[in-house]
PDB file of N, CA and C in Angstrom:
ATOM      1  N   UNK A   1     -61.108-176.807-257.287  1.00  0.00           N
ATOM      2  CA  UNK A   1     -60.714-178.179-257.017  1.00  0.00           C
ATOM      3  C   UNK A   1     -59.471-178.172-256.136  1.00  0.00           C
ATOM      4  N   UNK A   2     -59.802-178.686-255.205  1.00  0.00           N
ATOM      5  CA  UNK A   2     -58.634-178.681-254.384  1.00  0.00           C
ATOM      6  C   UNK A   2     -57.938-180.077-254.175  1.00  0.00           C
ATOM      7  N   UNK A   3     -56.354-180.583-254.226  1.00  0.00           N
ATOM      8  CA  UNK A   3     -56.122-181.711-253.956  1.00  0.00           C
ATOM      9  C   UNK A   3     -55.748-181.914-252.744  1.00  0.00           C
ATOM     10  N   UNK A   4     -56.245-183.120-252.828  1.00  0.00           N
ATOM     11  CA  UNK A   4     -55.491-184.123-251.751  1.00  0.00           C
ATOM     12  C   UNK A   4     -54.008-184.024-250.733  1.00  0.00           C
ATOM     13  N   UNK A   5     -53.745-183.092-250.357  1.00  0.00           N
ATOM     14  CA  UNK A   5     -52.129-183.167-250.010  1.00  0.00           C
ATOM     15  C   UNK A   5     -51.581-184.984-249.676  1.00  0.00           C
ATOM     16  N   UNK A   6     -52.293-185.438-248.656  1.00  0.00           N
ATOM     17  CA  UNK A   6     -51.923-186.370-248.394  1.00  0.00           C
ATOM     18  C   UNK A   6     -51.720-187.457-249.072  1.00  0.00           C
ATOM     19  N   UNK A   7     -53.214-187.819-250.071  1.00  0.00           N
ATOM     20  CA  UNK A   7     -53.055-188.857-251.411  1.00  0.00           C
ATOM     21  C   UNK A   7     -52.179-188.172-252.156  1.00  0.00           C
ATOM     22  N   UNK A   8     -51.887-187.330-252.200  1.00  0.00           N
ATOM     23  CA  UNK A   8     -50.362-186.330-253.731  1.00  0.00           C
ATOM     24  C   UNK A   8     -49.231-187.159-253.280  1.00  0.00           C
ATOM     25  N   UNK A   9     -48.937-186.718-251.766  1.00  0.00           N
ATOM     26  CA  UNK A   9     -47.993-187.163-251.139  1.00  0.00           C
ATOM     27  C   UNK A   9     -47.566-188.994-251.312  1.00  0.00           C
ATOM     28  N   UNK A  10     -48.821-189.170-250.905  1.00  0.00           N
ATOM     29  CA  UNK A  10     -48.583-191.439-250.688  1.00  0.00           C
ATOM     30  C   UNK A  10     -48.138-191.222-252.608  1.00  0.00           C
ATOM     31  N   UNK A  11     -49.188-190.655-253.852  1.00  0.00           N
ATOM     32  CA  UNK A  11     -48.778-191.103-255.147  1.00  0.00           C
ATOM     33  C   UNK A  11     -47.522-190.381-255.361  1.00  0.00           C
ATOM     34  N   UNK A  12     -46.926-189.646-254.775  1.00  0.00           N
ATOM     35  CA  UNK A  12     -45.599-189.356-255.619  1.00  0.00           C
ATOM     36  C   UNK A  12     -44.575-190.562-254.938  1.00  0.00           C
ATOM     37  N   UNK A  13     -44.888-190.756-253.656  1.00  0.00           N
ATOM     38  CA  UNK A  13     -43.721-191.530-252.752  1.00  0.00           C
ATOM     39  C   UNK A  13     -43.819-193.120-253.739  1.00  0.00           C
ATOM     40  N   UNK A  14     -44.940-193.762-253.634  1.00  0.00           N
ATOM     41  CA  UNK A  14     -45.394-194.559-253.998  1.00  0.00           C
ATOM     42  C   UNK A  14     -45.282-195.000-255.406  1.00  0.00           C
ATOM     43  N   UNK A  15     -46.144-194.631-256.043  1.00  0.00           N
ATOM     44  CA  UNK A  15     -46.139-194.712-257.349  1.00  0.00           C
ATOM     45  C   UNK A  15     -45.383-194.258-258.468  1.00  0.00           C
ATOM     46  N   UNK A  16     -45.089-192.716-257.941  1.00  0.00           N
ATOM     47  CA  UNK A  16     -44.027-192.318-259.215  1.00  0.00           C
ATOM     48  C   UNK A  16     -42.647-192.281-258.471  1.00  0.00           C
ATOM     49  N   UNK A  17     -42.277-192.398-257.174  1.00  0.00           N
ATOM     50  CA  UNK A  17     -40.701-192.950-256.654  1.00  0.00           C
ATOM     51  C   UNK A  17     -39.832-191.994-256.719  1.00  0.00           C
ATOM     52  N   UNK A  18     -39.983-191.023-256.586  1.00  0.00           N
ATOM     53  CA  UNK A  18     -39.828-189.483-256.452  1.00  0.00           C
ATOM     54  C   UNK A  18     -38.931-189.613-254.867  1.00  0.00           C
ATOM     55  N   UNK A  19     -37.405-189.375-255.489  1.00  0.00           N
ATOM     56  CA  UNK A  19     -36.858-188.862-254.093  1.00  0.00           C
ATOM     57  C   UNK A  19     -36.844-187.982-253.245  1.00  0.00           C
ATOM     58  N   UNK A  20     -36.918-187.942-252.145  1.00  0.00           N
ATOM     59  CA  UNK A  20     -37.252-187.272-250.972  1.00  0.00           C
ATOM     60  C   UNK A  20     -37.484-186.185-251.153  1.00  0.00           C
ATOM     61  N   UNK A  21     -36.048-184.895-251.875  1.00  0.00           N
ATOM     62  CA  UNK A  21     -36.552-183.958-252.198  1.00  0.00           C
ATOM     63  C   UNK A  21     -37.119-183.040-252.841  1.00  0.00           C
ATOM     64  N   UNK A  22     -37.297-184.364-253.640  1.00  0.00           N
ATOM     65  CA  UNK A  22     -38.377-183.830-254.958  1.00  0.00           C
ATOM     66  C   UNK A  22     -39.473-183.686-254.670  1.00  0.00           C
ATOM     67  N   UNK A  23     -39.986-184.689-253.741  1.00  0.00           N
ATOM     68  CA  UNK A  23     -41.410-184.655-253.227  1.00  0.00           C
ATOM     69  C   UNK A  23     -41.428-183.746-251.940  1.00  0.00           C
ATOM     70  N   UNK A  24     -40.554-183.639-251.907  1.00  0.00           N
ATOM     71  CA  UNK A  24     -40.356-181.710-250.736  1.00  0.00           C
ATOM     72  C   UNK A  24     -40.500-180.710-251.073  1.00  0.00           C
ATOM     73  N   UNK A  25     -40.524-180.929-252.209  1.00  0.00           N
ATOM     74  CA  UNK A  25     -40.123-179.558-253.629  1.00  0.00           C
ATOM     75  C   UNK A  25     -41.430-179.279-254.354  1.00  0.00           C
ATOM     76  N   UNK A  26     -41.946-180.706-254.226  1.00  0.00           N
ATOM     77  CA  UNK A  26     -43.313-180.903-254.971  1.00  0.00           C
ATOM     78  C   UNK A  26     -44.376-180.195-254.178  1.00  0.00           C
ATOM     79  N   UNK A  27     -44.224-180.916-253.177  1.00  0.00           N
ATOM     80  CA  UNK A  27     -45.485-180.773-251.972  1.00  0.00           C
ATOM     81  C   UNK A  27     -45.198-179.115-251.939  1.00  0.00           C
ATOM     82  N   UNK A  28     -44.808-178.607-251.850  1.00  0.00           N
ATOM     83  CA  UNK A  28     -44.507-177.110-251.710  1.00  0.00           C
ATOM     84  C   UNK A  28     -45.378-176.190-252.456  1.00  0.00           C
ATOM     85  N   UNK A  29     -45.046-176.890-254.131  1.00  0.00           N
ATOM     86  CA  UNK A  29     -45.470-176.332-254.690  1.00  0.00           C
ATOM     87  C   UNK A  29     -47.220-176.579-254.750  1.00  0.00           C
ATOM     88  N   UNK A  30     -47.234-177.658-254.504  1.00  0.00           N
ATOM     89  CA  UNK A  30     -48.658-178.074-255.043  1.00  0.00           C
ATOM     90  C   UNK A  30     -49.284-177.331-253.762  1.00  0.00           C
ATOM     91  N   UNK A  31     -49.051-176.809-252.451  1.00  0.00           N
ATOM     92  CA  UNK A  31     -49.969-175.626-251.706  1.00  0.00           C
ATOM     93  C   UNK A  31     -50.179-175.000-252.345  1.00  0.00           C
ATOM     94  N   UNK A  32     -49.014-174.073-252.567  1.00  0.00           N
ATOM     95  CA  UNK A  32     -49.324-172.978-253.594  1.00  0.00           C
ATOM     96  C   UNK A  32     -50.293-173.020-254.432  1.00  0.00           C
ATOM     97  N   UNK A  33     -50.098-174.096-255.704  1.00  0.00           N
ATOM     98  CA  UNK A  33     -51.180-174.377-256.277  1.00  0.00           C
ATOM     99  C   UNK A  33     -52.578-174.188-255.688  1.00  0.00           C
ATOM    100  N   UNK A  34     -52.707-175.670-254.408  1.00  0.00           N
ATOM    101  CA  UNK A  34     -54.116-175.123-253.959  1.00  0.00           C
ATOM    102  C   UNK A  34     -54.840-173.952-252.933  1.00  0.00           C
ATOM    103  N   UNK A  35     -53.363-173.289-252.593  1.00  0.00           N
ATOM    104  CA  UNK A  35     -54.515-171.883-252.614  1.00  0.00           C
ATOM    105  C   UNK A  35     -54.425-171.324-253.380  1.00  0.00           C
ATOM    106  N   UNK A  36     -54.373-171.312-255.170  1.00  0.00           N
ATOM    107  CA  UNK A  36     -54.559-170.589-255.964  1.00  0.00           C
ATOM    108  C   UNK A  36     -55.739-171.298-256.521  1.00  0.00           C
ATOM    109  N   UNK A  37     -55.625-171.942-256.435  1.00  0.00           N
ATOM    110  CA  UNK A  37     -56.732-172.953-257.250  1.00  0.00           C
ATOM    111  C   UNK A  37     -58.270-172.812-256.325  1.00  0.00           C
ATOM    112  N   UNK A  38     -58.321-172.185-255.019  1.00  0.00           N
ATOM    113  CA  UNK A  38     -59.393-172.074-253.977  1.00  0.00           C
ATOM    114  C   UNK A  38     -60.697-171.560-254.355  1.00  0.00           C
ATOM    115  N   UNK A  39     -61.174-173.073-255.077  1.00  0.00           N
ATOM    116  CA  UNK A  39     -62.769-172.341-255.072  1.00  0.00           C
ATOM    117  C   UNK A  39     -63.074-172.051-256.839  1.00  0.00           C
ATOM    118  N   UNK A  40     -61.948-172.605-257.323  1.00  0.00           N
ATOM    119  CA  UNK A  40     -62.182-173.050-258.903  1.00  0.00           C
ATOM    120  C   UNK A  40     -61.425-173.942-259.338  1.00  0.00           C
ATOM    121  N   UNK A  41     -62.115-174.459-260.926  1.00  0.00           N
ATOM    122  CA  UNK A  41     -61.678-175.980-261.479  1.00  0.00           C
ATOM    123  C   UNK A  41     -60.843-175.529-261.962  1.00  0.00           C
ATOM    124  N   UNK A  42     -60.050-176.188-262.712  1.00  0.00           N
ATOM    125  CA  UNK A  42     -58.689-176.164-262.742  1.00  0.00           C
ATOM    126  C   UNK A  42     -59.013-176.688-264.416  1.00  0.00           C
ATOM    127  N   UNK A  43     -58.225-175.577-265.649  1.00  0.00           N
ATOM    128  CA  UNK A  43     -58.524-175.644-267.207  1.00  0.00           C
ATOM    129  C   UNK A  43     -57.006-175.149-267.300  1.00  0.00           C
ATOM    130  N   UNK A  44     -56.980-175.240-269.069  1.00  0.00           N
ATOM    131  CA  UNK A  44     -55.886-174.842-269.316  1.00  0.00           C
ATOM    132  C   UNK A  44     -55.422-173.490-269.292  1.00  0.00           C
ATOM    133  N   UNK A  45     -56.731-172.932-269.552  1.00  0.00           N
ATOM    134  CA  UNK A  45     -56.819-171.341-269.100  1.00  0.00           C
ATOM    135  C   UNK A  45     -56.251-171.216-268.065  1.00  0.00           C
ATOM    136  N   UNK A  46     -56.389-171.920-266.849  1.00  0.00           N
ATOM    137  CA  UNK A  46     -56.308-171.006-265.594  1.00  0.00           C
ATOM    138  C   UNK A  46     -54.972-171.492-265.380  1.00  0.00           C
ATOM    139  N   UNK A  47     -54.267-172.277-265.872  1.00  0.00           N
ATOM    140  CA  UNK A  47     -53.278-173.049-265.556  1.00  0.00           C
ATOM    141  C   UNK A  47     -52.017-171.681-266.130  1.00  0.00           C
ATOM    142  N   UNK A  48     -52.407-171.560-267.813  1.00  0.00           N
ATOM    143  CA  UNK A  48     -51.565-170.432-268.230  1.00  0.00           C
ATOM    144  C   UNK A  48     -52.045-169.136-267.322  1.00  0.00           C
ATOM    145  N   UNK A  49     -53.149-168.979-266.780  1.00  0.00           N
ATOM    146  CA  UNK A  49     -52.700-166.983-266.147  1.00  0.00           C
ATOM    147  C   UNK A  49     -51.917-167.426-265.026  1.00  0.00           C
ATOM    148  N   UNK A  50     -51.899-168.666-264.505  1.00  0.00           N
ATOM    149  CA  UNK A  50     -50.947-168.800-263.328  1.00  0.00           C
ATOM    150  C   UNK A  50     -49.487-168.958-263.324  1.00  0.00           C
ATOM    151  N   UNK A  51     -49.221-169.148-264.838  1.00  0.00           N
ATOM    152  CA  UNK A  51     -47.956-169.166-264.660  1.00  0.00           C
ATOM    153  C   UNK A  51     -47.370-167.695-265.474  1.00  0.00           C
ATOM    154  N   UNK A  52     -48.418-167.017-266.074  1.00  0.00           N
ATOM    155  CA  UNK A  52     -48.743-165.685-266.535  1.00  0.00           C
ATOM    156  C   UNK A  52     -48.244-164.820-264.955  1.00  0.00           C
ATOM    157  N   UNK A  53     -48.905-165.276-264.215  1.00  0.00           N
ATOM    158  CA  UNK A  53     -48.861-164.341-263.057  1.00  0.00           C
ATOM    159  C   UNK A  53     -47.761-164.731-262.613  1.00  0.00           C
ATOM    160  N   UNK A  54     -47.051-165.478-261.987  1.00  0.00           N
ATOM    161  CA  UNK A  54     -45.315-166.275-261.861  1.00  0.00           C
ATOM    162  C   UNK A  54     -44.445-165.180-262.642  1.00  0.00           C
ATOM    163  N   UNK A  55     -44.810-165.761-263.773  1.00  0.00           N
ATOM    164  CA  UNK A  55     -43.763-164.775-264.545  1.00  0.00           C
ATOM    165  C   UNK A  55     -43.812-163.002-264.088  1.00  0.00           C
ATOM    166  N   UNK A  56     -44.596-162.615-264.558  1.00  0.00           N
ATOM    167  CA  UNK A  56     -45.277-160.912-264.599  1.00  0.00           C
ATOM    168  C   UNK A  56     -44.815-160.082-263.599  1.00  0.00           C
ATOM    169  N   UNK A  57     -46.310-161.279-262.513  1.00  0.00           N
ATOM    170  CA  UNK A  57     -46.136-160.216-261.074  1.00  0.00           C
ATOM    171  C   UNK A  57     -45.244-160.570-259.722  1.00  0.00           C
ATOM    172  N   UNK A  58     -44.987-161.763-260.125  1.00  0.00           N
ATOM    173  CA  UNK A  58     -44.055-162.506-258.882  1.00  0.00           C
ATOM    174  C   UNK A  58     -42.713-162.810-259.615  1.00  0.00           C
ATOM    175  N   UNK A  59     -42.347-162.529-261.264  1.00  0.00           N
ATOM    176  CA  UNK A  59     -41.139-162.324-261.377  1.00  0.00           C
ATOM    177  C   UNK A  59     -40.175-163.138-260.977  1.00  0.00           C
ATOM    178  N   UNK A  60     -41.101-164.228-261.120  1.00  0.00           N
ATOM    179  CA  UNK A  60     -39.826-166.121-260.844  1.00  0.00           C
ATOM    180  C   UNK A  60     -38.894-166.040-262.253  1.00  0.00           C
ATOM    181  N   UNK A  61     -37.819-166.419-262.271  1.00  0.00           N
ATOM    182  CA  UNK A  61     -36.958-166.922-263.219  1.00  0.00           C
ATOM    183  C   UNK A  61     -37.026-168.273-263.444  1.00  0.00           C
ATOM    184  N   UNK A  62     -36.592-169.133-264.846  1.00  0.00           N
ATOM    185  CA  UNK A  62     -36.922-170.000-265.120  1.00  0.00           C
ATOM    186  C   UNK A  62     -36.604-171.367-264.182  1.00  0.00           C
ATOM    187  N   UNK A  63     -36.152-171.035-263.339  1.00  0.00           N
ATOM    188  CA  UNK A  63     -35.546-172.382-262.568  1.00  0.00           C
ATOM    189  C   UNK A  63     -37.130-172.483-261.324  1.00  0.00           C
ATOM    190  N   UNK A  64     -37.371-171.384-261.438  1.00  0.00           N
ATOM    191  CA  UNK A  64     -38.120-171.396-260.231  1.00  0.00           C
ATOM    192  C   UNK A  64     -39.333-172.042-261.003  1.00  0.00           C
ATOM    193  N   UNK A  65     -40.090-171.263-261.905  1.00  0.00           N
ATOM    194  CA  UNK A  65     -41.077-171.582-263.030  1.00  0.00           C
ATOM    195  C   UNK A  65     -40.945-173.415-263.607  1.00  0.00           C
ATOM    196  N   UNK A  66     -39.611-173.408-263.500  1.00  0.00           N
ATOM    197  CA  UNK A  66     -39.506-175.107-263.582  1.00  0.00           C
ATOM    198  C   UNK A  66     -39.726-176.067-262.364  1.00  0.00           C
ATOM    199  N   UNK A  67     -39.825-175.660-261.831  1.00  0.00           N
ATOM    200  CA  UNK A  67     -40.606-176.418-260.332  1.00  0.00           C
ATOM    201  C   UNK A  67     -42.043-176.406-260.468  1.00  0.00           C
ATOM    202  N   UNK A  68     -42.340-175.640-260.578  1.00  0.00           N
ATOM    203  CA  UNK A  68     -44.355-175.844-260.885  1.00  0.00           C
ATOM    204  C   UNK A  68     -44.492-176.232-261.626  1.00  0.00           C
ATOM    205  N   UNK A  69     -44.103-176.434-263.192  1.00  0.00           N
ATOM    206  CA  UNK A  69     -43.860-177.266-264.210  1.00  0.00           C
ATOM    207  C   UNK A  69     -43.778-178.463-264.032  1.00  0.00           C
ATOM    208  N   UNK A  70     -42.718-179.048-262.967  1.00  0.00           N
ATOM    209  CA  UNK A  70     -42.791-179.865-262.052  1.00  0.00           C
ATOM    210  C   UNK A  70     -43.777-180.559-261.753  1.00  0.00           C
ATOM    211  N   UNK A  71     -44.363-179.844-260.695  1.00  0.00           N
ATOM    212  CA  UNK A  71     -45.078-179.990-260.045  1.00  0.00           C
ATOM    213  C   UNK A  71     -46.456-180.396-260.936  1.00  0.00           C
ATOM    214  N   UNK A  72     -46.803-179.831-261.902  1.00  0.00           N
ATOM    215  CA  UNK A  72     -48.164-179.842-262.817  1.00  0.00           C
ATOM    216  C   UNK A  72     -47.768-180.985-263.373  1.00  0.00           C
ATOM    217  N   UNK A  73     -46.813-181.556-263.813  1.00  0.00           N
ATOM    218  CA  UNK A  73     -46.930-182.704-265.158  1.00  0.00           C
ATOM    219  C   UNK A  73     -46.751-183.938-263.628  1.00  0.00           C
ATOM    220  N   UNK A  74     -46.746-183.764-262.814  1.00  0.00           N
ATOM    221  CA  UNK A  74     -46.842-184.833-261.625  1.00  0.00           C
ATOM    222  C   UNK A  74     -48.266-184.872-261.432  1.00  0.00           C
ATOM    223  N   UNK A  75     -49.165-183.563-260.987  1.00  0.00           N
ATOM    224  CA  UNK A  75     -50.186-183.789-261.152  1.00  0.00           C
ATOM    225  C   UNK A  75     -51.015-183.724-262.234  1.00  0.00           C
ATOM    226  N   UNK A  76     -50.957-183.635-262.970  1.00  0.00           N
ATOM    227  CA  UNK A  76     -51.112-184.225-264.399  1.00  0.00           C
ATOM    228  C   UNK A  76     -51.178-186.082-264.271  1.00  0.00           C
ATOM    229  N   UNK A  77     -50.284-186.427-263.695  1.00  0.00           N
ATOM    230  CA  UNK A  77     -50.444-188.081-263.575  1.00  0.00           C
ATOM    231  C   UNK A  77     -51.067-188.228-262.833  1.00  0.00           C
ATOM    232  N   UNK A  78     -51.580-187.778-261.781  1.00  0.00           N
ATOM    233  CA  UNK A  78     -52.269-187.978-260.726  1.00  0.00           C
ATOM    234  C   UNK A  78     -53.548-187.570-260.477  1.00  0.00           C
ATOM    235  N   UNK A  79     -54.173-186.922-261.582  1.00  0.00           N
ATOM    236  CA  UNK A  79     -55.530-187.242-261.557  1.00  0.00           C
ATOM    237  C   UNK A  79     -55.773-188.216-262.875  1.00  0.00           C
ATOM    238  N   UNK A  80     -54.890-188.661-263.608  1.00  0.00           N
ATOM    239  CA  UNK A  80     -55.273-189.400-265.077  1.00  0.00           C
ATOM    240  C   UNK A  80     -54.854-190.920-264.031  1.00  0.00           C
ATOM    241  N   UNK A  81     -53.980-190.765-262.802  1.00  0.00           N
ATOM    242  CA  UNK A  81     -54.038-192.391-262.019  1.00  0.00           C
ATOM    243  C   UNK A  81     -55.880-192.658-261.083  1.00  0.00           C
ATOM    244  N   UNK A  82     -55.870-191.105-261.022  1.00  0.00           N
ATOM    245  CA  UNK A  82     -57.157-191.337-259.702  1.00  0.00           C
ATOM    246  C   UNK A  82     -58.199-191.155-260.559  1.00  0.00           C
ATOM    247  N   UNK A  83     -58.529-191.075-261.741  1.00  0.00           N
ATOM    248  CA  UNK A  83     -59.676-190.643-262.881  1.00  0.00           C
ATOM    249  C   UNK A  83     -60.367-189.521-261.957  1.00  0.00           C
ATOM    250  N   UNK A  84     -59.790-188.699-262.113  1.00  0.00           N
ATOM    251  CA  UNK A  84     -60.148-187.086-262.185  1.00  0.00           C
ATOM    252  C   UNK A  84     -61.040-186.660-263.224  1.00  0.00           C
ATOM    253  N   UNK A  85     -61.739-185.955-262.996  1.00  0.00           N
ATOM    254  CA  UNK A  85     -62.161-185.086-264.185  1.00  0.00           C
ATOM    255  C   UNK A  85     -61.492-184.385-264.521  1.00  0.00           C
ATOM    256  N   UNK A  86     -61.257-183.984-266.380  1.00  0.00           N
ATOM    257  CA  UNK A  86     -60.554-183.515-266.342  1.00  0.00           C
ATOM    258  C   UNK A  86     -61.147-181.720-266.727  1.00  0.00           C
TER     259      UNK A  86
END
C-alpha cells in the first residue's frame, strides 16, 4: 500500500494544522515509509519489524525512532479520515 504523498501532505497542512516543520519532518518520513512499505499491506506485524529494523540494523536512537512514531500515529489518522482499509 502505498500513500498518497500529496493527499498526506493537503491532510496534515489542512486538517491536522501541523506546522511547517513538522510536516517537513513528516513528509520525510512517510517516503521512507513508502519505500518500505513497496508492494505490501501495511499490519501491525510489519509495522513492528520496521521499527525492529530502525532500532537493530539502522541503529536510530530514540529521538530519531520518535519521528516515525510521528509520523505513523499521523497516518494512523489519515486513513481512519480517508476510510482506508485497515
Amino acid at each position: 500500500m502505498q500513500i498518497n504523498e500529496q493527499d498526506f501532505y493537503s491532510f496534515l497542512t489542512v486538517k491536522e494544522g501541523l506546522d511547517k516543520n513538522s510536516v517537513k519532518q513528516c513528509m520525510s518520513r512517510i517516503r521512507i515509509i513508502n519505500q518500505w512499505l513497496e508492494g505490501r499491506e501495511i499490519s501491525k506485524e510489519l509495522v513492528e519489524s520496521f521499527f525492529v529494523f530502525l532500532m537493530n540494523i539502522r541503529q536510530l536512537k530514540n529521538n530519531s525512532l520518535n519521528t516515525y512514531r510521528f509520523a505513523f500515529r499521523h497516518l494512523v489518522a489519515y486513513s481512519k479520515d480517508r476510510h482506508m482499509k485497515r
